[in-house]
PDB file of N, CA and C in Angstrom:
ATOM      1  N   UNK A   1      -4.709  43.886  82.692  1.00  0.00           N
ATOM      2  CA  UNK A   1      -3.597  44.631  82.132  1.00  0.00           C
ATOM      3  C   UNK A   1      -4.047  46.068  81.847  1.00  0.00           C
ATOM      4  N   UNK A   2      -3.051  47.279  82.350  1.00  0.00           N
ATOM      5  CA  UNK A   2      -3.349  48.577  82.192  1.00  0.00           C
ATOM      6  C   UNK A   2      -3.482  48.161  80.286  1.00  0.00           C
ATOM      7  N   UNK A   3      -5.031  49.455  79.901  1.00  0.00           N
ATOM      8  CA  UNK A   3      -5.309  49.235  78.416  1.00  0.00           C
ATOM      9  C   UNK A   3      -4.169  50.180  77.858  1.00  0.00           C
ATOM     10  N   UNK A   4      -3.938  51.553  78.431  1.00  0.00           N
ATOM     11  CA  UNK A   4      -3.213  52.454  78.479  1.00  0.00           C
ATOM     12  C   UNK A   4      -1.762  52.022  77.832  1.00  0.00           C
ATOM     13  N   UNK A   5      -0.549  50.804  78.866  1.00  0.00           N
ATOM     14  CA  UNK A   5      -0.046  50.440  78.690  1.00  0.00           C
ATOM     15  C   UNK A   5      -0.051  49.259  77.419  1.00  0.00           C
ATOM     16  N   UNK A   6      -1.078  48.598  77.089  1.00  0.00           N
ATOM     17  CA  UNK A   6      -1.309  47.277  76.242  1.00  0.00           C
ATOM     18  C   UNK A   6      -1.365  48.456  74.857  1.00  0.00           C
ATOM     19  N   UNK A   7      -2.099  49.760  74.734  1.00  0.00           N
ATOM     20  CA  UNK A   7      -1.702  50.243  73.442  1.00  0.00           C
ATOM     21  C   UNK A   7      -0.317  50.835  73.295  1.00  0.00           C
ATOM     22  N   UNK A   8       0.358  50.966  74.131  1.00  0.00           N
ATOM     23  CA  UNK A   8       2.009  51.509  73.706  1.00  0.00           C
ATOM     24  C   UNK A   8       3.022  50.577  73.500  1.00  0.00           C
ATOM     25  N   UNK A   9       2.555  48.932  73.867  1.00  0.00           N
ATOM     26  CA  UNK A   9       2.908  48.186  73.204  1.00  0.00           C
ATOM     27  C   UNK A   9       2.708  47.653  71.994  1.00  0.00           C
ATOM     28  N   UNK A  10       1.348  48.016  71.539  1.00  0.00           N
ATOM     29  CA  UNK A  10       0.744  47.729  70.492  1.00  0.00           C
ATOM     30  C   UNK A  10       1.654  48.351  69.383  1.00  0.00           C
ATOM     31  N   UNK A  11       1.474  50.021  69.869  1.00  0.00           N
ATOM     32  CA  UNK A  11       2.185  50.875  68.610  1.00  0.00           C
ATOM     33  C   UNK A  11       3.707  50.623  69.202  1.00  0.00           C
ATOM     34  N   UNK A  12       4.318  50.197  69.964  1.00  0.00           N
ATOM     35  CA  UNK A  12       5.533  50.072  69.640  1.00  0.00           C
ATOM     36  C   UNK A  12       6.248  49.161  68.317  1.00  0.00           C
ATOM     37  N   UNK A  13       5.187  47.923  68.766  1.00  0.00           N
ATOM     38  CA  UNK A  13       5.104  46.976  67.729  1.00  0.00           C
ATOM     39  C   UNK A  13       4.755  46.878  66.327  1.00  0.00           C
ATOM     40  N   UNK A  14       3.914  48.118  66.423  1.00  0.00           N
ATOM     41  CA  UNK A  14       3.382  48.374  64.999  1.00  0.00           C
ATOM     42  C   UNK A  14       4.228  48.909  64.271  1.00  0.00           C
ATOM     43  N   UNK A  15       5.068  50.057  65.080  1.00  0.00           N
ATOM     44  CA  UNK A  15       5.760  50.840  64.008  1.00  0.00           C
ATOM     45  C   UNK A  15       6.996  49.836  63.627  1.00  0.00           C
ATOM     46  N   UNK A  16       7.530  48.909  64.114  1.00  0.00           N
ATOM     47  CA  UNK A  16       8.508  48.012  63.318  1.00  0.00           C
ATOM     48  C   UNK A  16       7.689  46.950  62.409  1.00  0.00           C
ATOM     49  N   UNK A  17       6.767  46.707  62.513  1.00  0.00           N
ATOM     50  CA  UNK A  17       6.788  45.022  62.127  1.00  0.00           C
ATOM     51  C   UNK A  17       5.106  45.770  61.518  1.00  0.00           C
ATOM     52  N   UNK A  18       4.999  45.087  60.211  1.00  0.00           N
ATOM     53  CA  UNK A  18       3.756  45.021  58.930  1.00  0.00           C
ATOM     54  C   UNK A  18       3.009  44.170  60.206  1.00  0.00           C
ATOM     55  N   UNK A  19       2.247  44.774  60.935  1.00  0.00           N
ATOM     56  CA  UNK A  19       1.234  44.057  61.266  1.00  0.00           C
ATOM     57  C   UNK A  19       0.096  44.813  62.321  1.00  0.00           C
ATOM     58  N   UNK A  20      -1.091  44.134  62.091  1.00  0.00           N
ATOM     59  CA  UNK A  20      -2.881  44.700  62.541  1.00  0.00           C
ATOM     60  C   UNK A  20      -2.513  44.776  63.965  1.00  0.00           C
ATOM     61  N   UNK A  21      -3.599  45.546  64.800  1.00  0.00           N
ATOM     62  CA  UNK A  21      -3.786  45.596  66.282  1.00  0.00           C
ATOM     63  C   UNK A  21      -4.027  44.189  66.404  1.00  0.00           C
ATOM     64  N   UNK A  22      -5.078  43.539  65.389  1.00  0.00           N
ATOM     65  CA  UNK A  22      -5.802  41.902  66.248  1.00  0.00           C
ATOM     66  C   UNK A  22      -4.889  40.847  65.990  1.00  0.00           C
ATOM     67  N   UNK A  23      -3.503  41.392  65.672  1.00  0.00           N
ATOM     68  CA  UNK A  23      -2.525  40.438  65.565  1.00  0.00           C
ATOM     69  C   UNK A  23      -1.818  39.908  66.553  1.00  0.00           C
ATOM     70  N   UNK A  24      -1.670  41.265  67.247  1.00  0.00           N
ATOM     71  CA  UNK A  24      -0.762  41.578  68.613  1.00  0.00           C
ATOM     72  C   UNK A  24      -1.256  41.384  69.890  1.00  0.00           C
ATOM     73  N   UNK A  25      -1.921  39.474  70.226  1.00  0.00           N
ATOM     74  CA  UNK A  25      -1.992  39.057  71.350  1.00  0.00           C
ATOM     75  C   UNK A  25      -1.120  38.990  71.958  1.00  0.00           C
ATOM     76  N   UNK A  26      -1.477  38.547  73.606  1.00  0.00           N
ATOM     77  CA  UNK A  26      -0.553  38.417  74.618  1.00  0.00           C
ATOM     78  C   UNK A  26      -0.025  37.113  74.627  1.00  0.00           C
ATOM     79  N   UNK A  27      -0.492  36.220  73.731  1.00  0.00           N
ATOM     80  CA  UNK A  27       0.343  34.689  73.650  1.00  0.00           C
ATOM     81  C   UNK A  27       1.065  35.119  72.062  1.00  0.00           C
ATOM     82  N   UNK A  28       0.763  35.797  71.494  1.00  0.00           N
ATOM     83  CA  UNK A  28       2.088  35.911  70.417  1.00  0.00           C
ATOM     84  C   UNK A  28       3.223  36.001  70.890  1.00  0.00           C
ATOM     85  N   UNK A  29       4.407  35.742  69.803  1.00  0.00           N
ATOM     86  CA  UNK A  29       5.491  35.703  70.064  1.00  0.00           C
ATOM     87  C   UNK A  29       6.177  36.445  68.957  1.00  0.00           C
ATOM     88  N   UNK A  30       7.109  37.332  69.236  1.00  0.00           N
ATOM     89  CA  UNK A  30       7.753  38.221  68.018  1.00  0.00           C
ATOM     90  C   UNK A  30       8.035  37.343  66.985  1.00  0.00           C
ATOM     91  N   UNK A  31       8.138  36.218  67.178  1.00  0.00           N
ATOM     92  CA  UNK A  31       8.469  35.262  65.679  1.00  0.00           C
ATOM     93  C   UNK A  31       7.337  34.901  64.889  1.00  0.00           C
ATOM     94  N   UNK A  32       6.443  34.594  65.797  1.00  0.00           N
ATOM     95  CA  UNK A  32       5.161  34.396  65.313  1.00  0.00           C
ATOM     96  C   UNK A  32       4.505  35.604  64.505  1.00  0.00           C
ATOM     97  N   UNK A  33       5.092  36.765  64.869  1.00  0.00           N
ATOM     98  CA  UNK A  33       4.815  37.972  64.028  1.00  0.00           C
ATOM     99  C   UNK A  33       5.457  38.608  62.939  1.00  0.00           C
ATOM    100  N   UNK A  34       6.547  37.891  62.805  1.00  0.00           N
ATOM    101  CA  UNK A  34       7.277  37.959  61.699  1.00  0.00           C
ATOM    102  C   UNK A  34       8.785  38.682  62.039  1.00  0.00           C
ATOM    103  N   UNK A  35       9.011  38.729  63.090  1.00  0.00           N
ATOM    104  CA  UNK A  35      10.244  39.677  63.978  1.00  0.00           C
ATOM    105  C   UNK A  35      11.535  39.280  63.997  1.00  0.00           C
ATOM    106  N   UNK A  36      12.702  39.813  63.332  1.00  0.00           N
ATOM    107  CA  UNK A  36      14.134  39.286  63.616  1.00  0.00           C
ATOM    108  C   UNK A  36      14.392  39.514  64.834  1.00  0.00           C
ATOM    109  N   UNK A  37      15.608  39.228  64.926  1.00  0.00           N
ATOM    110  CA  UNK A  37      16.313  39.632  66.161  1.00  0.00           C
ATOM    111  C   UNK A  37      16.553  41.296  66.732  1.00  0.00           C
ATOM    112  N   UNK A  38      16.550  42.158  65.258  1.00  0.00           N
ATOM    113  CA  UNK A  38      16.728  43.279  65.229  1.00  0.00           C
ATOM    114  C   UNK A  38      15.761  44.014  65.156  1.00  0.00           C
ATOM    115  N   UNK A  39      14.744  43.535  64.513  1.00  0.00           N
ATOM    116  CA  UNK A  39      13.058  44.385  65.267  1.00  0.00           C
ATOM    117  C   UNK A  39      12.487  44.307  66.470  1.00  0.00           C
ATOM    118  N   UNK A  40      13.339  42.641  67.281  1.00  0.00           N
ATOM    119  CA  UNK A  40      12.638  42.587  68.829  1.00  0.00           C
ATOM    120  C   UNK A  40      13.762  43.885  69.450  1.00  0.00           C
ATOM    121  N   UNK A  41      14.805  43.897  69.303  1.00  0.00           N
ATOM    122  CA  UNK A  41      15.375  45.091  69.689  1.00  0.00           C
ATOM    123  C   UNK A  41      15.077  46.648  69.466  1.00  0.00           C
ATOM    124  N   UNK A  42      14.615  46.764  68.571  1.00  0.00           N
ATOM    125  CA  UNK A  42      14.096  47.847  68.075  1.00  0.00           C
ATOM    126  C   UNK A  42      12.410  48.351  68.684  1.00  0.00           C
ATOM    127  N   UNK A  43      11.875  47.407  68.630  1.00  0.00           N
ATOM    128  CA  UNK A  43      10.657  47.103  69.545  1.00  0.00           C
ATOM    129  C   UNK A  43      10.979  47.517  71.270  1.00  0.00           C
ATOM    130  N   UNK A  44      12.134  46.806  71.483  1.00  0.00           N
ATOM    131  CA  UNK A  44      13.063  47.369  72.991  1.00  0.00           C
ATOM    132  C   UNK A  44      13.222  48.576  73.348  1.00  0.00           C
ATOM    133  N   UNK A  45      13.990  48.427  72.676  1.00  0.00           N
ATOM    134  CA  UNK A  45      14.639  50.478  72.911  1.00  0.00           C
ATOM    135  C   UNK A  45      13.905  51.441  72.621  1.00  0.00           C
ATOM    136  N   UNK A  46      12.609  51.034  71.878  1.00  0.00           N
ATOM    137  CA  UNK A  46      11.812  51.911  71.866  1.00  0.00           C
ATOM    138  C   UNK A  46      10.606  51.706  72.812  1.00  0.00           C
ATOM    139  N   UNK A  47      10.330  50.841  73.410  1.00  0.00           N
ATOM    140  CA  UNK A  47       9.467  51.248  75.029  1.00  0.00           C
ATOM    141  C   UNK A  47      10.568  51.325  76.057  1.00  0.00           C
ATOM    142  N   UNK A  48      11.802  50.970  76.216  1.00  0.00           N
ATOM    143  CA  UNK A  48      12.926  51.133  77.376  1.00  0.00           C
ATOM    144  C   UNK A  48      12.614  53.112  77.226  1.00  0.00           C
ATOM    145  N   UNK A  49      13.048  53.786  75.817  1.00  0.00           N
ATOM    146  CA  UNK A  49      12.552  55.104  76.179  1.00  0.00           C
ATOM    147  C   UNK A  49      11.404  55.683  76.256  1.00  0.00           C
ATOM    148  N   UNK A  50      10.376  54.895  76.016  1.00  0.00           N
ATOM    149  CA  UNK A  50       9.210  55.850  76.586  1.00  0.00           C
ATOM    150  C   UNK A  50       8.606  55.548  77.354  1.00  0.00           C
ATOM    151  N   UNK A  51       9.589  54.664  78.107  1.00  0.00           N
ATOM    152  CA  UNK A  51       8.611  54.078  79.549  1.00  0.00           C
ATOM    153  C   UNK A  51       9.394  54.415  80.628  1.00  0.00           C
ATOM    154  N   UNK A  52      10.989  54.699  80.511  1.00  0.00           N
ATOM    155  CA  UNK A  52      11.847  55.106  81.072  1.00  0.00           C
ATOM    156  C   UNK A  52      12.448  54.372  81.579  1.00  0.00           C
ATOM    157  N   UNK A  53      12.179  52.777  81.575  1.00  0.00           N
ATOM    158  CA  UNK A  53      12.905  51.324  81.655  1.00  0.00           C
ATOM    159  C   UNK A  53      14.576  51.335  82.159  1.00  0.00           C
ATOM    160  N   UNK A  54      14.621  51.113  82.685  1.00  0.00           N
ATOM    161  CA  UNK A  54      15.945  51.418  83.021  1.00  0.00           C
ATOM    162  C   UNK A  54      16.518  49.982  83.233  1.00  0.00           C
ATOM    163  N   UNK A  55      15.697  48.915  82.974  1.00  0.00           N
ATOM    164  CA  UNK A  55      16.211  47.354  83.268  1.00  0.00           C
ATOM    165  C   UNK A  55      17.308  47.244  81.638  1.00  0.00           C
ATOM    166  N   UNK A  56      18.301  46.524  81.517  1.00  0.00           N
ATOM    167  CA  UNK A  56      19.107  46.080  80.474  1.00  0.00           C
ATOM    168  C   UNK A  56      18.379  45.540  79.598  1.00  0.00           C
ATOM    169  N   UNK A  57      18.821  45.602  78.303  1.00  0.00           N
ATOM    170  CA  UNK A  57      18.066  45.411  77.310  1.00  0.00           C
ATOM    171  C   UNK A  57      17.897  43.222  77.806  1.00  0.00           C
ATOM    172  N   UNK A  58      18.881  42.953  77.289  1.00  0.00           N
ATOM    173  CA  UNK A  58      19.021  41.684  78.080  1.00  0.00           C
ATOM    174  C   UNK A  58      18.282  40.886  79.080  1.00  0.00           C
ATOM    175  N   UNK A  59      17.620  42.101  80.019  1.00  0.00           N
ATOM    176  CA  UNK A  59      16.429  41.342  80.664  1.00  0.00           C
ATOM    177  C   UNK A  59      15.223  41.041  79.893  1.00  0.00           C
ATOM    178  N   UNK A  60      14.947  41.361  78.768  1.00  0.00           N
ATOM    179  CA  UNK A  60      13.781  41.591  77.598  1.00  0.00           C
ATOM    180  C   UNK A  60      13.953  40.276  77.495  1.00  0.00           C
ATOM    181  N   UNK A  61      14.789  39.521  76.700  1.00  0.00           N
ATOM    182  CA  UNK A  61      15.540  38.226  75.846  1.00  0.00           C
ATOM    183  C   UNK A  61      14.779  37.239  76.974  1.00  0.00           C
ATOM    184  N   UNK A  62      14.385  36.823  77.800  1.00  0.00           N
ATOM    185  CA  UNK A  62      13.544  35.909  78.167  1.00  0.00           C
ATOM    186  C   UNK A  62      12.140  35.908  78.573  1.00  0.00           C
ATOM    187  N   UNK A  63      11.738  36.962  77.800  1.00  0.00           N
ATOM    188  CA  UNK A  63      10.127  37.045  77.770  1.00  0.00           C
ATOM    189  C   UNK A  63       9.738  36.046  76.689  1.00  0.00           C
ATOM    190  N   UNK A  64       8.754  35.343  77.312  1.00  0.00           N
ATOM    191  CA  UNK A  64       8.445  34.415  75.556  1.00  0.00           C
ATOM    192  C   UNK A  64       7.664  34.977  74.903  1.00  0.00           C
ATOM    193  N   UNK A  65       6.527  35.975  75.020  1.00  0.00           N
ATOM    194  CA  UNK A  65       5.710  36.172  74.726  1.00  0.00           C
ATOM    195  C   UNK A  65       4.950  37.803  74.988  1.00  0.00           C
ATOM    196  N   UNK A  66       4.287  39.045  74.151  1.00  0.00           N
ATOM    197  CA  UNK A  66       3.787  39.842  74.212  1.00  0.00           C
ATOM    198  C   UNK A  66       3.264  39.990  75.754  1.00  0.00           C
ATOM    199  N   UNK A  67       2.409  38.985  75.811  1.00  0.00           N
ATOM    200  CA  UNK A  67       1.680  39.377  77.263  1.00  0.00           C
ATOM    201  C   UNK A  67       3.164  39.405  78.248  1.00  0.00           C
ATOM    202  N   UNK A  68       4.057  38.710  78.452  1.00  0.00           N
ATOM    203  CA  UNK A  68       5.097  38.980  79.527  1.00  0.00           C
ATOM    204  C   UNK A  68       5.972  39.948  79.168  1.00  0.00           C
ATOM    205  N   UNK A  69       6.399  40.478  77.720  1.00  0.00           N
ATOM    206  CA  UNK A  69       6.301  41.879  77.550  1.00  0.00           C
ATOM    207  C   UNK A  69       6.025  42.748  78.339  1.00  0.00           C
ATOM    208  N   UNK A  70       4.512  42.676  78.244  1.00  0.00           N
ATOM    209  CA  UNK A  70       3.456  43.731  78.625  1.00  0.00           C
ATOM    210  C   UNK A  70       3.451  43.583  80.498  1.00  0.00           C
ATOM    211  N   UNK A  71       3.556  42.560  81.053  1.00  0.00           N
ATOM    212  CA  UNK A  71       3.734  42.847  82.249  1.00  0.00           C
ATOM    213  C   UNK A  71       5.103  43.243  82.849  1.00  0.00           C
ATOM    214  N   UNK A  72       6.313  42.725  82.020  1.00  0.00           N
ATOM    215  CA  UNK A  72       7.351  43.916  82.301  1.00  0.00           C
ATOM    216  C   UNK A  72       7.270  44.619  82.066  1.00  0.00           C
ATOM    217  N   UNK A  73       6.696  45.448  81.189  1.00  0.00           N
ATOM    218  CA  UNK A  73       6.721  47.131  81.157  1.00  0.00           C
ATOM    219  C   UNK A  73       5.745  47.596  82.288  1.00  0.00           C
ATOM    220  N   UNK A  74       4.847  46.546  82.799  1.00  0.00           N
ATOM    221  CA  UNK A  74       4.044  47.708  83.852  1.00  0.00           C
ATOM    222  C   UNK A  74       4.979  47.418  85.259  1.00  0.00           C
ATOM    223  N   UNK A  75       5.749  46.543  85.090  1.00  0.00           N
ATOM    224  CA  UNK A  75       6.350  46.401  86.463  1.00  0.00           C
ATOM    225  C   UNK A  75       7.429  47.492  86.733  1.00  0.00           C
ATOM    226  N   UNK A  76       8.115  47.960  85.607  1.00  0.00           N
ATOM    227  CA  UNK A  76       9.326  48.033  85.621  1.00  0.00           C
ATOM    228  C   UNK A  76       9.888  49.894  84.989  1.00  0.00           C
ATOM    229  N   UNK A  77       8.427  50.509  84.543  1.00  0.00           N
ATOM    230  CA  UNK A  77       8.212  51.460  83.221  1.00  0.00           C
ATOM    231  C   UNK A  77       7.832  52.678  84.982  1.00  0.00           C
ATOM    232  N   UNK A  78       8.814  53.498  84.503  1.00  0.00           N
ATOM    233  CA  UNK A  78       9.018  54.736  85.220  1.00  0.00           C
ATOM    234  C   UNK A  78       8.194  55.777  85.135  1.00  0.00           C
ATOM    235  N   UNK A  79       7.704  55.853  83.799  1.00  0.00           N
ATOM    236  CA  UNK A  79       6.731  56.586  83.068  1.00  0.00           C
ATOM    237  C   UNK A  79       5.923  55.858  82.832  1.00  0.00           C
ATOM    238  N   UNK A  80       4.070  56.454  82.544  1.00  0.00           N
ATOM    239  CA  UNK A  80       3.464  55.040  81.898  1.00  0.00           C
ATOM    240  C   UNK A  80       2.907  56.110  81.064  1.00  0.00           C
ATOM    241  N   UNK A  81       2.162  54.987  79.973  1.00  0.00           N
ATOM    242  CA  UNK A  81       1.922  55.785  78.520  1.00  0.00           C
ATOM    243  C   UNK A  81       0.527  56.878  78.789  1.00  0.00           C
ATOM    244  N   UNK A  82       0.442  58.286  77.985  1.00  0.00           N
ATOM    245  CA  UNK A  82      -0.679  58.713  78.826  1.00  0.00           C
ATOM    246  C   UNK A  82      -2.011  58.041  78.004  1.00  0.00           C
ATOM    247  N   UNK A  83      -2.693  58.379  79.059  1.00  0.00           N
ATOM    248  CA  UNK A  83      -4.304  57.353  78.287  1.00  0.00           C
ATOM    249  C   UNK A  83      -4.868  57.489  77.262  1.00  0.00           C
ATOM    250  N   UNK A  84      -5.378  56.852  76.809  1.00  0.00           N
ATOM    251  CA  UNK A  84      -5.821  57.101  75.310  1.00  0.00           C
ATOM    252  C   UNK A  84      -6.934  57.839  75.303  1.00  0.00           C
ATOM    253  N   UNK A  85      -6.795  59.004  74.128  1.00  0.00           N
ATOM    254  CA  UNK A  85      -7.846  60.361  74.095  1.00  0.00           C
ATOM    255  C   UNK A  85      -7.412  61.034  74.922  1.00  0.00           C
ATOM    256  N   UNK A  86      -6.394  61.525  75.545  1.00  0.00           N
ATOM    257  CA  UNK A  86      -6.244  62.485  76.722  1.00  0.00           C
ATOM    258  C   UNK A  86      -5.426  63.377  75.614  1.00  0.00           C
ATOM    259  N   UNK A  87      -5.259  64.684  76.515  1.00  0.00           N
ATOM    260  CA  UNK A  87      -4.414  65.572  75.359  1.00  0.00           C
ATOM    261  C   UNK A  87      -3.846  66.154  76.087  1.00  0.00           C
TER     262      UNK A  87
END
């Protein structure tokens, strides 16, 4: 998995939901992290814009899990996040 991409999921996740980087495996599940319905959305719309996602929010809703998250955004992300330490 691009690392690049695995931290812009990380901080997407972070900035909604009280929780550590070593929380946010790829077999977690937004429930397992403490996530309503309205933080997995919020979690959404905020990599749909900075990845440039253009898939419906709706295609999100059957990911079970962070890691399949994370490989839709590299499949699907128009933009990718720039690398970490770059300026």
């Amino acid at each position: 998995m691009n690392q690049d991409m695995w931290r812009c999921i990380k901080d997407a996740v972070r900035a909604v939901l009280p929780v550590e980087d070593e929380e946010i495996t790829v077999d977690r599940d937004f429930k397992a992290l403490g996530a309503d319905s309205i933080d997995r959305l919020e979690i959404i719309h905020s990599l749909r814009r900075e990845l440039g996602i253009q898939q419906p929010t709706s295609a999100f809703v059957v990911l079970p899990n962070i890691g399949a998250l994370a490989e839709f955004c590299e499949i699907h992300a128009l933009r990718f996040p720039d690398p970490v330490g770059a300026s």
